[in-house]
Structures are given as structure tokens and as C-alpha cells.
C-alpha atoms as a PDB file:
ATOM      1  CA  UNK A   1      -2.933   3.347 -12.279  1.00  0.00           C
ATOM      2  CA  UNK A   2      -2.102  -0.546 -11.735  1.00  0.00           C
ATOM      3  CA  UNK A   3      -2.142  -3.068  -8.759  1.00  0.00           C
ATOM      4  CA  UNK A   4       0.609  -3.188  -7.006  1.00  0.00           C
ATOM      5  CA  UNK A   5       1.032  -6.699  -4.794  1.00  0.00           C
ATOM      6  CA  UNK A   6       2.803  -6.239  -0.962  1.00  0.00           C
ATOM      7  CA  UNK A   7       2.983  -9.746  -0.586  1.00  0.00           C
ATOM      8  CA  UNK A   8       6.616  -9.242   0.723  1.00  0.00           C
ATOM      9  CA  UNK A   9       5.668  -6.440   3.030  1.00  0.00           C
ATOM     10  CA  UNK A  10       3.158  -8.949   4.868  1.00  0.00           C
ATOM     11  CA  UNK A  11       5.343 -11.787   4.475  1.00  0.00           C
ATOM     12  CA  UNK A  12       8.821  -9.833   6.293  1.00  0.00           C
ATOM     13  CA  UNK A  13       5.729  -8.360   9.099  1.00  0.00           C
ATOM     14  CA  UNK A  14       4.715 -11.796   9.857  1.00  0.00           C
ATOM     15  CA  UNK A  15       8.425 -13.260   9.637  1.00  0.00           C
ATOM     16  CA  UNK A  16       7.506 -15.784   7.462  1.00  0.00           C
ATOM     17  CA  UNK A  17       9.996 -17.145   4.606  1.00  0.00           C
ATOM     18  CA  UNK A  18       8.065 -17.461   1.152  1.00  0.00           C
ATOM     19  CA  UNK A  19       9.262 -21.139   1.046  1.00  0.00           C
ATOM     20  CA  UNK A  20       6.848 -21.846   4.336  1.00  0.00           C
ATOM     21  CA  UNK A  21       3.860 -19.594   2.789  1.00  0.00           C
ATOM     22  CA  UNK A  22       3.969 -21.650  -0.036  1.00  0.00           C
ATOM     23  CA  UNK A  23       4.092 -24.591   1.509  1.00  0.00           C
ATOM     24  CA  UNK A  24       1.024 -23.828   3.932  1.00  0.00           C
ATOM     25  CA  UNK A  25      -1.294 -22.381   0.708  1.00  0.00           C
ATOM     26  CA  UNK A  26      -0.322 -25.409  -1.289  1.00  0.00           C
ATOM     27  CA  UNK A  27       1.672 -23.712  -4.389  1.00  0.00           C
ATOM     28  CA  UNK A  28       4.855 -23.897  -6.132  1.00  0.00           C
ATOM     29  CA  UNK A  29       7.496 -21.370  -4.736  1.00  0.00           C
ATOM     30  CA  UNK A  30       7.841 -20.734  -8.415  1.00  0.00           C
ATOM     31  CA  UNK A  31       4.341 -19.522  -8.577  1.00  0.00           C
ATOM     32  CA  UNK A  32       4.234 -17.624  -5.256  1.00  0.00           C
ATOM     33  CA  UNK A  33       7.584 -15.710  -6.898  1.00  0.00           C
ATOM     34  CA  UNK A  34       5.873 -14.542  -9.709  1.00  0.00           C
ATOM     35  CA  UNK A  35       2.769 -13.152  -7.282  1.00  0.00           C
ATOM     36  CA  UNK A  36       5.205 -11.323  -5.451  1.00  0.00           C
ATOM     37  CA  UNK A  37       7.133  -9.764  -8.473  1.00  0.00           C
ATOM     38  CA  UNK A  38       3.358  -9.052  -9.921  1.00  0.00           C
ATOM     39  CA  UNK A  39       4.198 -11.205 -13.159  1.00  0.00           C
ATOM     40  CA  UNK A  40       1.332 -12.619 -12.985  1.00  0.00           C
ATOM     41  CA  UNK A  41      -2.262 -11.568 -14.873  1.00  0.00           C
ATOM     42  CA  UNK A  42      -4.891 -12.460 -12.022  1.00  0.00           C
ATOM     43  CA  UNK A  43      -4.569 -15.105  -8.881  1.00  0.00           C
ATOM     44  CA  UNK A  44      -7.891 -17.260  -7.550  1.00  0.00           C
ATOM     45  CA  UNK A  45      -9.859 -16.011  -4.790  1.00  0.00           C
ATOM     46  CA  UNK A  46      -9.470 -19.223  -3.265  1.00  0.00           C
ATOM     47  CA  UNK A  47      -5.510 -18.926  -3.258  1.00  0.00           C
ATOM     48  CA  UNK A  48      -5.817 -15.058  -1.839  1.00  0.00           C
ATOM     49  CA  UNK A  49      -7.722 -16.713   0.813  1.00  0.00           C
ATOM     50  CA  UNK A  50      -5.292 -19.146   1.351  1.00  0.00           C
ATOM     51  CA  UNK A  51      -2.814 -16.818   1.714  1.00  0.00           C
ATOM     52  CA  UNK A  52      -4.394 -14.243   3.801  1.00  0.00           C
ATOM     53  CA  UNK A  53      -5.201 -17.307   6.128  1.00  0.00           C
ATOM     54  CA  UNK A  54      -2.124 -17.994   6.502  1.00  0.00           C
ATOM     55  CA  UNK A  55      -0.919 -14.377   6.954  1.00  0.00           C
ATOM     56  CA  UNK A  56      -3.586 -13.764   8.946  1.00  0.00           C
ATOM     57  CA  UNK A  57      -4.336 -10.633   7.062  1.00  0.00           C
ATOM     58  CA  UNK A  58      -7.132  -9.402   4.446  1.00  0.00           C
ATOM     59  CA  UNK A  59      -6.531  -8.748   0.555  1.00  0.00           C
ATOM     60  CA  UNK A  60      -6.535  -5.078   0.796  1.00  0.00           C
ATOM     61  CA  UNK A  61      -3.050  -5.694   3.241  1.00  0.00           C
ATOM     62  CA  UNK A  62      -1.368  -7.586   0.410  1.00  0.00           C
ATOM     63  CA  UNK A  63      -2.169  -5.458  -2.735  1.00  0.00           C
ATOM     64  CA  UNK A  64      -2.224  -1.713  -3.576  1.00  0.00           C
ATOM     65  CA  UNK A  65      -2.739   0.991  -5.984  1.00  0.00           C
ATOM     66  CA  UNK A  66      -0.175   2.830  -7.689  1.00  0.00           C
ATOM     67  CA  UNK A  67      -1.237   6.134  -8.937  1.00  0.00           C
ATOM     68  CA  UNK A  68       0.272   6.910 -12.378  1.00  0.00           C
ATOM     69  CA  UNK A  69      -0.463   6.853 -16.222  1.00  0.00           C
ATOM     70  CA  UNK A  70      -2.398   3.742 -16.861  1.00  0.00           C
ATOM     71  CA  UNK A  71      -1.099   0.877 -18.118  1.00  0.00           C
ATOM     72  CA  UNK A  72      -1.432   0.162 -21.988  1.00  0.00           C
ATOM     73  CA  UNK A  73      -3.508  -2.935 -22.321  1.00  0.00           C
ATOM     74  CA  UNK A  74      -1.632  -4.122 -25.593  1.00  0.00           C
ATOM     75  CA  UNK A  75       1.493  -4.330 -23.870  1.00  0.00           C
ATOM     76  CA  UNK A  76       0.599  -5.066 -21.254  1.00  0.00           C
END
């Protein structure tokens, strides 16, 4: 099982380009890219609050669970 992040889901519901999003939470495009492609090991509570703000959404509507065999920790 592994988290899964929807960011673009909520982002194409709300018609909102990731450019603006990022510009309204206050982070790089770069780094909003890699939280939407789930590159990234963990993201502050205070930016997923940002971001839901923005969306006007709650966590739960921008991540998910993906049932499967779990992830191996050493790689990752």
C-alpha cells in the first residue's frame, strides 16, 4: 500500500493552473511538480494547508491510498 497524491485531480476540478497554486501557497513550481508526481518523501502541514486553502478542499481530497504490495523501504 502507498500514498498516492491527487493534487492534479483537485487542481483540473477547481480550474486552476499549477503555476497560480504555486504562486498563491508561496512555492517553487519546481517543488509543487514534484508533489504532484509524488517524488517527494513528506510535505509540511503548513504547506498542505496552504494548499487546501487555496483549493478550498481538505487533505483527504488531495491524497489517496493505493492498495497493493507494500513498498520496500530500502528502495524506496
Amino acid at each position: 500500500m502507498r500514498i498516492v497524491v491527487t493534487l492534479d485531480v483537485m487542481l483540473a476540478r477547481r480550474k486552476m493552473k499549477a503555476k497560480d497554486l504555486a504562486e498563491r501557497v508561496g512555492i517553487t513550481e519546481a517543488n509543487l511538480s514534484l508533489l504532484r508526481t509524488g517524488k517527494v518523501k513528506g510535505v509540511r502541514f503548513e504547506t498542505l494547508a496552504k494548499i487546501c486553502e487555496a483549493l478550498q478542499c481538505k487533505p483527504a481530497d488531495l491524497l489517496d491510498i493505493e492498495e497493493g504490495d507494500p513498498v520496500d523501504e530500502a528502495s524506496g
